[in-house]
Protein backbone atom coordinates (compact mmCIF):
# COMPACT_ATOMS: atom_id res chain seq x y z
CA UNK A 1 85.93 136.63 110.23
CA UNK A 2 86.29 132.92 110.78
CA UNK A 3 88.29 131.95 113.90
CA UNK A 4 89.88 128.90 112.54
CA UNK A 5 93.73 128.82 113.39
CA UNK A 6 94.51 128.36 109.81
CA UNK A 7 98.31 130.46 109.18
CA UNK A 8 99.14 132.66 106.88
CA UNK A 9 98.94 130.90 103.37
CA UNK A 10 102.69 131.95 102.85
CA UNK A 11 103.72 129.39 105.53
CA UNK A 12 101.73 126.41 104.37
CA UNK A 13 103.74 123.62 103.04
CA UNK A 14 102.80 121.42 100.46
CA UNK A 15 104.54 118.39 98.75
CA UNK A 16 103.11 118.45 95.09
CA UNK A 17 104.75 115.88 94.03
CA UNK A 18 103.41 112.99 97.23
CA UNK A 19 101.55 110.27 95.55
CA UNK A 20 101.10 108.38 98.14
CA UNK A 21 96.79 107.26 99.04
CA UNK A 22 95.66 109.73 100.99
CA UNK A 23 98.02 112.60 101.27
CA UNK A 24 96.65 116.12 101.64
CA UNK A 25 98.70 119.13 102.37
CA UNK A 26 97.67 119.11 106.06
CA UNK A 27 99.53 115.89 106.24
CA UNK A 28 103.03 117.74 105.07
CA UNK A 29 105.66 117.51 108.40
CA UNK A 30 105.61 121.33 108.41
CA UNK A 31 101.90 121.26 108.49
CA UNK A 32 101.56 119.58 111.72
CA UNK A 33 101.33 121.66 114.50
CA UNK A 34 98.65 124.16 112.88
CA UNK A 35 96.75 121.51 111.23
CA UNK A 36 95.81 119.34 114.55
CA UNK A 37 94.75 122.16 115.93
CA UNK A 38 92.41 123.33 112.98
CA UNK A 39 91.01 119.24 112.89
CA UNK A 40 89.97 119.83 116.51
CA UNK A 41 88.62 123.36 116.53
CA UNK A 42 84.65 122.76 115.80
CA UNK A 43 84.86 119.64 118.21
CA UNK A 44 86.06 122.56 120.48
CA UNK A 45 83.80 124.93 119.99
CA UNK A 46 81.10 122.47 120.69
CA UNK A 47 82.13 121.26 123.48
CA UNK A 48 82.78 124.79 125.33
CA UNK A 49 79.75 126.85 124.13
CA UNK A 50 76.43 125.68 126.45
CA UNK A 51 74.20 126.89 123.44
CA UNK A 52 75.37 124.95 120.62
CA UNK A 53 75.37 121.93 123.02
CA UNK A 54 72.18 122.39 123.55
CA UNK A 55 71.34 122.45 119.77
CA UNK A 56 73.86 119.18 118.86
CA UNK A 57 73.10 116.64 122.00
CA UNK A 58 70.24 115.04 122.92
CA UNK A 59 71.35 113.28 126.04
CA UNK A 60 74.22 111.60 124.76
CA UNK A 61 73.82 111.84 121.55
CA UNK A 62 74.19 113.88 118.56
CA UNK A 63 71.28 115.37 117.24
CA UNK A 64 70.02 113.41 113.96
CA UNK A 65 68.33 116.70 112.86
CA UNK A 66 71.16 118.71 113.24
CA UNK A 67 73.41 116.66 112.10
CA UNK A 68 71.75 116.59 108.70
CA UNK A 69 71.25 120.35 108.57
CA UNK A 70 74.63 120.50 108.82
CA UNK A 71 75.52 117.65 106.24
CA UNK A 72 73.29 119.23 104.08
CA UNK A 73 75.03 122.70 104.50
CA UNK A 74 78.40 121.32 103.76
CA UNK A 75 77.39 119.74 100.43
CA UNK A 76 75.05 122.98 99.62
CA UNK A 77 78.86 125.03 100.45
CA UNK A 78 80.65 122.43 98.52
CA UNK A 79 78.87 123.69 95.26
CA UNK A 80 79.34 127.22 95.87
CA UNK A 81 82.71 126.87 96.88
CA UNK A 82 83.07 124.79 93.38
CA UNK A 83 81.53 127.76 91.64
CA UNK A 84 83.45 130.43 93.15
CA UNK A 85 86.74 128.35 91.91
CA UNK A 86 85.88 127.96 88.65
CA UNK A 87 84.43 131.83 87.99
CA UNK A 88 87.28 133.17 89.64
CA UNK A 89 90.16 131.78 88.15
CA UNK A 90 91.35 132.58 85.23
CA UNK A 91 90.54 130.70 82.12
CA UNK A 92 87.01 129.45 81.95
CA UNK A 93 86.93 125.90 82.58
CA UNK A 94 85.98 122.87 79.81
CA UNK A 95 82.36 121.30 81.09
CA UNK A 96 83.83 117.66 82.51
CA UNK A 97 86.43 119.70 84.49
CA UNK A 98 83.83 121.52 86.45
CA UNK A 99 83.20 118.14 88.54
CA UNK A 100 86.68 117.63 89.54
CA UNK A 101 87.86 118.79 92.62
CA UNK A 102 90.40 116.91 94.91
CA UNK A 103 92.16 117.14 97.72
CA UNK A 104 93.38 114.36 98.69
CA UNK A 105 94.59 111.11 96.58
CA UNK A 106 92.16 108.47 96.52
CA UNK A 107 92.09 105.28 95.50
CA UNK A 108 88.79 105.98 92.53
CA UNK A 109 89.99 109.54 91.94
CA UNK A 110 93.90 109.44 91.87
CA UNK A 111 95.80 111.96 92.30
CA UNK A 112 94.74 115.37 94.10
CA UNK A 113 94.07 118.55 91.83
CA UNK A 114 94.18 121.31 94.20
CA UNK A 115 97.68 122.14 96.00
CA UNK A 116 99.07 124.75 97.64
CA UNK A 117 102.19 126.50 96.29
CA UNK A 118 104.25 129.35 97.24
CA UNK A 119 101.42 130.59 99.46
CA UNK A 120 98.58 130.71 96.62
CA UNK A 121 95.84 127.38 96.42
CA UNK A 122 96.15 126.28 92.82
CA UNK A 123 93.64 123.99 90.86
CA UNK A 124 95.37 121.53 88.35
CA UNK A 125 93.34 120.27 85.62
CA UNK A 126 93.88 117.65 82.80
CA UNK A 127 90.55 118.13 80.61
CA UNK A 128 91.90 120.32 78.03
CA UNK A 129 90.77 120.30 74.24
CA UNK A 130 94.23 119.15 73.25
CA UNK A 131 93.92 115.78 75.25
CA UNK A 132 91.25 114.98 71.83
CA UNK A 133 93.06 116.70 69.57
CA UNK A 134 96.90 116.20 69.72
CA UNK A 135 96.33 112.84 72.50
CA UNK A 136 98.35 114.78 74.96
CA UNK A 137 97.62 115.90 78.28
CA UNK A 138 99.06 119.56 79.36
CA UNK A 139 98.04 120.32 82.68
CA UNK A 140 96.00 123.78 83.14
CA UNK A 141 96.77 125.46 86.34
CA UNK A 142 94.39 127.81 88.14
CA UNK A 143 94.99 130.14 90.66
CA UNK A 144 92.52 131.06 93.08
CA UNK A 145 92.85 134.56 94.56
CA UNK A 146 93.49 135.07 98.28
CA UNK A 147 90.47 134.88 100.22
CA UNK A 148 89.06 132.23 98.03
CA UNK A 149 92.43 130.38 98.40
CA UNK A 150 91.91 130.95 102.11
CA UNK A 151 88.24 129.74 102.27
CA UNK A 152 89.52 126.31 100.37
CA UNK A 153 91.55 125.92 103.05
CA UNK A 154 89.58 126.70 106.15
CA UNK A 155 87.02 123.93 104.65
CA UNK A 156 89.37 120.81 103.94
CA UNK A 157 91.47 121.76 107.94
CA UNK A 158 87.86 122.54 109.65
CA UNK A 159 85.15 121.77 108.17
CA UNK A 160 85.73 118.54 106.75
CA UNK A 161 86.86 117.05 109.97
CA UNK A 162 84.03 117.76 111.98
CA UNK A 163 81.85 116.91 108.92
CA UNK A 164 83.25 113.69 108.92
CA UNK A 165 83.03 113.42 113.17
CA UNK A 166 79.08 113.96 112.42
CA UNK A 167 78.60 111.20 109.37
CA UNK A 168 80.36 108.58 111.88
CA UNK A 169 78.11 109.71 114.73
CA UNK A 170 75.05 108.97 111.88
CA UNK A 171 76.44 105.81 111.20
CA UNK A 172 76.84 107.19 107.29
């Protein structure tokens, strides 16, 4: 299995109601000490195993070719990941609602639709077929089972991070 220090999905804390630009569970007080750590760990890896070094540097810098293998990966994941969410839980979702996912506010996307709560990763969407028929919006909440739920969140603490790390090194 992955060797991300991501905790038991029981212990992660989440503030569903934070509004504020830019908040992600991972930025929750209780979150701190696990989520650093998780930010750092690919970084880590790199820098202590001699063969991926190889594969990620030349010189002093990062490998352009690499680095977009990589990009590419993530964003090849992404979909999957988006796939697996939406045949796995529950109620099948409404077309427009399968391009939504968000973890963190933005300022073009609003508010985030995945959270975590009570130790289970939950999807909240607003594209339901009464928003056209009665003008009201009742949020639909998915649930993702437990090793998606824990997948979700080994890509927004790990991957994402280092993903990031390798765009700036790109200059993207």
């Amino acid at each position: 299995m992955f060797d991300a220090l991501i905790p038991d999905l029981a212990s992660i804390c989440d503030d569903k109601a934070n509004s504020v630009f830019g908040y992600l569970f991972m930025h929750h007080s209780a979150n701190q000490s696990w989520a650093r750590k998780a930010e750092l760990h690919l970084t880590q890896k790199l820098d202590t195993d001699t063969a991926l070094q190889r594969e990620w540097h030349v010189g002093s810098m990062v490998c352009r070719q690499t680095a977009k293998r990589y990009k590419a990966a993530c964003l090849t994941f992404l979909r999957r990941l988006a796939l697996a969410i939406y045949f796995t839980s529950g109620q099948p979702s409404r077309r427009p609602e399968q391009r939504i996912l968000r973890w963190q506010n933005s300022l073009q996307g609003g508010l985030r639709n995945i959270m975590v709560c009570n130790g289970h990763v939950c999807v909240r969407s607003l594209w339901t077929k009464r928003r056209w028929t009665a003008r009201q919006e009742l949020p639909v909440w998915r649930v993702l089972p437990p090793s998606l739920s824990r997948i979700l969140i080994i890509y927004i603490a790990t991957v994402l991070p280092f993903a990031k790390c390798v765009c700036r090194s790109l200059g993207a």
